[in-house]
Structures are given as structure tokens and as C-alpha cells.
C-alpha atoms as a PDB file:
ATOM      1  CA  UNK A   1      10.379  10.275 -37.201  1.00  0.00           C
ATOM      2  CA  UNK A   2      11.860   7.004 -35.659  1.00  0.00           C
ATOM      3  CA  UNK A   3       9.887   4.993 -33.497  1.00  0.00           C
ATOM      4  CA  UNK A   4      12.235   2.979 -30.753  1.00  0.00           C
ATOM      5  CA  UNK A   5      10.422  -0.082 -29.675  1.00  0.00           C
ATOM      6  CA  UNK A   6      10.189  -0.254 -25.649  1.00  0.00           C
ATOM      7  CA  UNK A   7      11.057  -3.055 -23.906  1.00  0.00           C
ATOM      8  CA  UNK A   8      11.694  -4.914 -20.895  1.00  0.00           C
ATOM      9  CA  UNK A   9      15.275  -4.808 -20.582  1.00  0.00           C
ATOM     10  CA  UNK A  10      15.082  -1.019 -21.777  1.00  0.00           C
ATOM     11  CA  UNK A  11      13.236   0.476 -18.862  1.00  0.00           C
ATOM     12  CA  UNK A  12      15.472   1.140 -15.771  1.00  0.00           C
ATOM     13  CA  UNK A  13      12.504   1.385 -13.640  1.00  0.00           C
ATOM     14  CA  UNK A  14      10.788  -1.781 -14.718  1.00  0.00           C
ATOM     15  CA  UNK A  15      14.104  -3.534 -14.422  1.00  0.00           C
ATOM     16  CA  UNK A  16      14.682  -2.448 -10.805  1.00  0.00           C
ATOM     17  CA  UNK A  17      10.930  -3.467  -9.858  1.00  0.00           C
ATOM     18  CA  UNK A  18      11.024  -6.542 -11.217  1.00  0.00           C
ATOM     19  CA  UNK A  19      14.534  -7.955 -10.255  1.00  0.00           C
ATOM     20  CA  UNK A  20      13.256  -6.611  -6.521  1.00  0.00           C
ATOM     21  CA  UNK A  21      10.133  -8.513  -6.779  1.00  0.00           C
ATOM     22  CA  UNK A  22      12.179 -11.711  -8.060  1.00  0.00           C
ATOM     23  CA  UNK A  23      14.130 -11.535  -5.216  1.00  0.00           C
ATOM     24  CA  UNK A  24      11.550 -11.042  -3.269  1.00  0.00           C
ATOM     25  CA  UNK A  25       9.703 -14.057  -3.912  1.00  0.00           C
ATOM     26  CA  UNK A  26      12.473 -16.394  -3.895  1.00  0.00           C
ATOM     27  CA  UNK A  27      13.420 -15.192  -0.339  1.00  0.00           C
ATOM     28  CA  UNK A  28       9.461 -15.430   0.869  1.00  0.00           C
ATOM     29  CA  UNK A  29       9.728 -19.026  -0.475  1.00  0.00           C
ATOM     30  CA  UNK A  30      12.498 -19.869   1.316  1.00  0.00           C
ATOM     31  CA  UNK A  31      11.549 -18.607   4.624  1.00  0.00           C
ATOM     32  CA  UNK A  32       8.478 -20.435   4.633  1.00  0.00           C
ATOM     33  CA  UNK A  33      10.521 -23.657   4.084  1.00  0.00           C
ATOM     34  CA  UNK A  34      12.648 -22.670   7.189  1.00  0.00           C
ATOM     35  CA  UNK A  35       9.687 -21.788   9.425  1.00  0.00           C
ATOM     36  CA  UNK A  36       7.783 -24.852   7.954  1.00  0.00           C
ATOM     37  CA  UNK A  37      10.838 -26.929   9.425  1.00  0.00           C
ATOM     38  CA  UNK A  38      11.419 -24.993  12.589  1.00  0.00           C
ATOM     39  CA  UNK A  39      14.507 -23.762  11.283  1.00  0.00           C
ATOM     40  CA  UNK A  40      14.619 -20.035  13.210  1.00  0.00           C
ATOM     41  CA  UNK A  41      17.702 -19.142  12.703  1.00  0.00           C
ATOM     42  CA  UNK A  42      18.167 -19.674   8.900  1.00  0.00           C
ATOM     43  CA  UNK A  43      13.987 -18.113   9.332  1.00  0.00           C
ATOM     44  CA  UNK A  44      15.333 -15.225  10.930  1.00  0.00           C
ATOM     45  CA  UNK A  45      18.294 -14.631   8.518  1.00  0.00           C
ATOM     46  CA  UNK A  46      16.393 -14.534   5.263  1.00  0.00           C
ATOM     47  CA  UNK A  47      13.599 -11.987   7.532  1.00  0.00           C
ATOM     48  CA  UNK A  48      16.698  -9.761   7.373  1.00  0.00           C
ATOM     49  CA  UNK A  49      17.495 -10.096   3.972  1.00  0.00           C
ATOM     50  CA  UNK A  50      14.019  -9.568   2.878  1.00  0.00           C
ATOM     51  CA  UNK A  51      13.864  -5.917   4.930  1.00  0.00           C
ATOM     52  CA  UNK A  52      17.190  -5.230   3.306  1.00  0.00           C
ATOM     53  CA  UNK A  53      15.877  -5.660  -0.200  1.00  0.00           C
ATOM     54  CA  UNK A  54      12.916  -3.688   1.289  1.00  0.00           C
ATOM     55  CA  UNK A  55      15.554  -0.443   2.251  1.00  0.00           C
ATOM     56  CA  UNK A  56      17.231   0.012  -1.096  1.00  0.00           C
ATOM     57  CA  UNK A  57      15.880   3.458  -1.674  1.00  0.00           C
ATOM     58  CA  UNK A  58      15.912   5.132   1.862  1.00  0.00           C
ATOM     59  CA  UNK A  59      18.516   7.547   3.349  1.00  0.00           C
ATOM     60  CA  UNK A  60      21.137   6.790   5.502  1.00  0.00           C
ATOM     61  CA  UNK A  61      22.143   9.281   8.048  1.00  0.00           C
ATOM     62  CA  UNK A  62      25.930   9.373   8.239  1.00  0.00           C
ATOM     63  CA  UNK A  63      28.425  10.794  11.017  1.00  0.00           C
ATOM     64  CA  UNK A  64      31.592  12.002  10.295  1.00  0.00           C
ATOM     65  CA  UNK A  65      33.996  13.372  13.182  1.00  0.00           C
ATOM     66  CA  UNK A  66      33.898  17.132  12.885  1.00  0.00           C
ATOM     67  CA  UNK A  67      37.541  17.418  12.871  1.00  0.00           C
ATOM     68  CA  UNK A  68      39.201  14.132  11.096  1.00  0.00           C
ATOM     69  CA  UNK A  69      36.653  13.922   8.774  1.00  0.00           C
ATOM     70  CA  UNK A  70      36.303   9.856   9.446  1.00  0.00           C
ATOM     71  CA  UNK A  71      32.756   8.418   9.640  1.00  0.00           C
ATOM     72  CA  UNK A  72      32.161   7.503  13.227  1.00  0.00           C
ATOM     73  CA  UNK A  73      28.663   6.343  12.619  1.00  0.00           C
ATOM     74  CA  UNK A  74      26.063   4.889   9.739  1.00  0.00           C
ATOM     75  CA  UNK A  75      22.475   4.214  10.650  1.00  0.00           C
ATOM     76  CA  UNK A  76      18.789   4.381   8.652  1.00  0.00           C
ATOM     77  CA  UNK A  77      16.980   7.271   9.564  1.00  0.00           C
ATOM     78  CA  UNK A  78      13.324   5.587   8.762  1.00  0.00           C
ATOM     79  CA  UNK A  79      10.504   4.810  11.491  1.00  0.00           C
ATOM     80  CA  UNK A  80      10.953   1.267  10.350  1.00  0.00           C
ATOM     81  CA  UNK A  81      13.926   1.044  11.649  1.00  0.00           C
ATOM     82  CA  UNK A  82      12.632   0.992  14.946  1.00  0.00           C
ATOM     83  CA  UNK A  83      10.087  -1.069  15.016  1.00  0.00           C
ATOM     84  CA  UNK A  84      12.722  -3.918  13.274  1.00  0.00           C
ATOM     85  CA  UNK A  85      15.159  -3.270  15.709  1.00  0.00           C
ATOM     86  CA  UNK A  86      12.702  -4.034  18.883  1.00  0.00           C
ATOM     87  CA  UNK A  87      11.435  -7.166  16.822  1.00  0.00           C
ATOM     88  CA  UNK A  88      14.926  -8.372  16.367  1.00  0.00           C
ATOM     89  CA  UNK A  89      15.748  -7.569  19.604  1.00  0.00           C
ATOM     90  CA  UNK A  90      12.725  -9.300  20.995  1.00  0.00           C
ATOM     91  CA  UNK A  91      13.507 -13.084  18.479  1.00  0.00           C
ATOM     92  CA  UNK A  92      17.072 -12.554  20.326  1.00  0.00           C
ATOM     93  CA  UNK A  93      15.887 -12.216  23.542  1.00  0.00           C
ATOM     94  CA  UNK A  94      13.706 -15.449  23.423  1.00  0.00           C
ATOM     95  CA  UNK A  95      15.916 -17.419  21.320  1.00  0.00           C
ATOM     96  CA  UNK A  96      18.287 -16.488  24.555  1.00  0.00           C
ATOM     97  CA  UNK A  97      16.333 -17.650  27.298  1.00  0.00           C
ATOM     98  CA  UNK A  98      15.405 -20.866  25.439  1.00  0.00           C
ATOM     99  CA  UNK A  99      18.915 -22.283  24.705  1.00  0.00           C
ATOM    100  CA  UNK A 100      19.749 -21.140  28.740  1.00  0.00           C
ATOM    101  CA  UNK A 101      17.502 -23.824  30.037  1.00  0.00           C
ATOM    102  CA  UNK A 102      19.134 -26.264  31.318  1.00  0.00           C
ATOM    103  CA  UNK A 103      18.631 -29.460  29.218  1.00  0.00           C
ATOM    104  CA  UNK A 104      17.708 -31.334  32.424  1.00  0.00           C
ATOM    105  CA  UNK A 105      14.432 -29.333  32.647  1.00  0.00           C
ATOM    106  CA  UNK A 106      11.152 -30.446  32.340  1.00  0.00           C
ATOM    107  CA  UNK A 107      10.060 -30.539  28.644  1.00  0.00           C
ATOM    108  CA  UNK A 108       7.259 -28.296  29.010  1.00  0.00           C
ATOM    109  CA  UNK A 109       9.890 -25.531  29.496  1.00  0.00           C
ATOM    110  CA  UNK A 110      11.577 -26.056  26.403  1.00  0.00           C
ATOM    111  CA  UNK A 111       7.792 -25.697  24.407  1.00  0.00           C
ATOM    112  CA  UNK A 112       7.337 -22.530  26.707  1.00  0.00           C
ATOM    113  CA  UNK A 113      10.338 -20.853  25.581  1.00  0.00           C
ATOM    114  CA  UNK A 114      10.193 -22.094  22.344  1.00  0.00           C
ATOM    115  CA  UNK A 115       7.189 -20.904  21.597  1.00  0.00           C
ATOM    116  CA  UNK A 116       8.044 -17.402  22.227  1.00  0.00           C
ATOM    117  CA  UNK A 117      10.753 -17.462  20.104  1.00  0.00           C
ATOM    118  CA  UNK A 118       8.284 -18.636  17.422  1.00  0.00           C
ATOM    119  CA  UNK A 119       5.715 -15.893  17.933  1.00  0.00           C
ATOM    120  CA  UNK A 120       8.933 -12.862  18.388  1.00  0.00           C
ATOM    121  CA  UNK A 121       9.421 -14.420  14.585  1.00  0.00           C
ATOM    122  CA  UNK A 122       6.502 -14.774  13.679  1.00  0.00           C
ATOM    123  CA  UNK A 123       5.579 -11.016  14.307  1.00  0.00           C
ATOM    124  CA  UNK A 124       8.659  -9.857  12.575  1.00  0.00           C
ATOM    125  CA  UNK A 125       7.844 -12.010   9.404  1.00  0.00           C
ATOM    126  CA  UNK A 126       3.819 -10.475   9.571  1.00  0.00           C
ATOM    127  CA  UNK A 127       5.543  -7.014  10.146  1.00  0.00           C
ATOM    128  CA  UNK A 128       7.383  -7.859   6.568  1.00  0.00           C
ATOM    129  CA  UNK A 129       4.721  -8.741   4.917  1.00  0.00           C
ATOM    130  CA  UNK A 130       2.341  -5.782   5.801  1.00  0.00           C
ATOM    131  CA  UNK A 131       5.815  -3.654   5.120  1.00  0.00           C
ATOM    132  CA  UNK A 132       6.146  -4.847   2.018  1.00  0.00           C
ATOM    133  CA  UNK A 133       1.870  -4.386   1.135  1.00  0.00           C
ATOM    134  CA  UNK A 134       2.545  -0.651   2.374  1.00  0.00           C
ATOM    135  CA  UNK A 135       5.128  -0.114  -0.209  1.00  0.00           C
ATOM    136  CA  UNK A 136       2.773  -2.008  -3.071  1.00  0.00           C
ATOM    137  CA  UNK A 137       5.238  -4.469  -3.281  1.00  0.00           C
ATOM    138  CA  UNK A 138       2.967  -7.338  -2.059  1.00  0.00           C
ATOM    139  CA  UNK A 139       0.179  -8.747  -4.086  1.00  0.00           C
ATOM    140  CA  UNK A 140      -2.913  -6.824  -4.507  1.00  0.00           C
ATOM    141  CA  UNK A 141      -6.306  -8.194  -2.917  1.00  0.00           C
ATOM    142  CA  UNK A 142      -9.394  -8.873  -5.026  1.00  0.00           C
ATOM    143  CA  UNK A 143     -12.387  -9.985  -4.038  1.00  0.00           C
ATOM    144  CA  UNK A 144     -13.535 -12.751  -6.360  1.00  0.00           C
ATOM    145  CA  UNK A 145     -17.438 -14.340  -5.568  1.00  0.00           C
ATOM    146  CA  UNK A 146     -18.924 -17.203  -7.223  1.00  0.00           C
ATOM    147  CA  UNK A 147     -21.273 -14.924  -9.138  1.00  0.00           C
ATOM    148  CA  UNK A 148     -18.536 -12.661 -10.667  1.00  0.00           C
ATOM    149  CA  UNK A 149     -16.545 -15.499 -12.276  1.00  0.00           C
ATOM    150  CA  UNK A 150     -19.242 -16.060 -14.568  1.00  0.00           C
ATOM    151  CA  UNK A 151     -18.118 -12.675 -15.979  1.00  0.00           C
ATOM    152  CA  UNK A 152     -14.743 -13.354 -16.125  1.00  0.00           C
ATOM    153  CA  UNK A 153     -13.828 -12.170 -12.610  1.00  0.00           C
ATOM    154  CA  UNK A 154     -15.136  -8.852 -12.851  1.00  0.00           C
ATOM    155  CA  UNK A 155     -17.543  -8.029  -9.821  1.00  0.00           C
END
């Protein structure tokens, strides 16, 4: 009987998992730098390519034309797909309205408008996160007290 020594780089699954979570976490790193520094668009584009890293494994509905056989249409066929579409929908919208003020207005304005295109990316980022906690892809949450450190976190 031979005995073949497991490793890392010799389970697929464990591979996947953990280049996704590496990937994960230097994306999440970055777009806290970019909202950090107000940057919203660069904030917005790594949102995006966090919730593609997040689709890998779902289904894709594809269209073909009935008679020419060409694909007239790709889309995701998940719930989530919804809900990022309004939230994406909603960062355009106020990023939209902000830049059509005209730079003569008032100040106040520009903190009113910018400020919604904050919270539009805001949600979408929180939306990510809890995404990413529904698919156990997030860090799990202990509850540490003062009392169970003493025995070694366990409490």
C-alpha cells in the first residue's frame, strides 16, 4: 500500500478557495484605500471586480437565434444580479447628477450630491461584504470576552 502525501498545491479545491480568497483580500484592501481617498470611481471599479470574483461558479443563461445559431444574448441568471444592477445603476445615477452641477453653484450642492454618490457606494460595497459572508467567504465572527481569554479564547 502507498501512501501519497496531500498537499496544498495537490488539492484542486483548496487551490481554487484559496487563490479566490487571495484575491479577495487584495481587492478589499484596495478599495478601502480608494474610498479612504474619495476616489469613487477607481472605488466603484474594484466593487465590480470583487462581485466578479464572487460569480465564478454560477450559470449563465445564453441566447442563441433559433435559426443562425449566433448568440444574441449572455446574462447571469442569479437574484444577485438584480439587486447589483439597481445598486450600480443607483452610484451612476448620483455620480450623474453631481458632475451636472454647474461649477458656479453654491458649495453646499456639490456636498449634497456628493454625498449620495457616497452612500449609492457605500451600499453596494456593504451589499459585497454581506454577499461574500453568505457564501462563507468572509471571516467568521467569534465572540471573544475578557473572561474567556484566560482559557485560551475558548468561551
Amino acid at each position: 500500500m502507498v501512501l501519497k502525501k496531500m498537499t496544498a498545491y495537490s488539492q484542486p479545491n483548496l487551490d481554487a478557495s484559496m487563490g479566490l480568497i487571495f484575491r479577495l483580500n487584495i481587492l478589499w484592501s484596495k478599495v478601502d484605500t480608494h474610498a479612504e481617498q474619495a476616489d469613487y470611481d477607481m472605488w466603484n471599479i474594484l466593487l465590480d471586480r470583487i462581485y466578479c470574483n464572487l460569480l465564478y461558479r454560477n450559470e449563465m443563461v445564453i441566447k442563441e437565434d433559433s435559426q443562425s445559431k449566433k448568440i444574441t444574448e449572455v446574462k447571469l441568471c442569479e437574484e444577485d444580479e438584480k439587486i447589483y444592477r439597481f445598486l450600480t445603476t443607483q452610484i451612476f445615477k448620483a455620480k450623474a447628477d453631481y458632475y451636472k452641477l454647474p461649477t458656479s453653484r453654491i458649495p453646499k450642492n456639490k456636498i449634497i450630491f456628493k454625498g449620495r454618490w457616497y452612500r449609492a457606494l457605500m451600499l453596494k460595497d456593504v451589499w459585497l461584504r454581506k454577499h461574500m459572508q453568505k457564501l462563507k467567504l468572509y471571516l467568521k465572527e467569534v465572540e471573544h470576552t475578557p473572561g474567556s481569554s484566560l482559557f485560551g479564547g475558548i468561551g
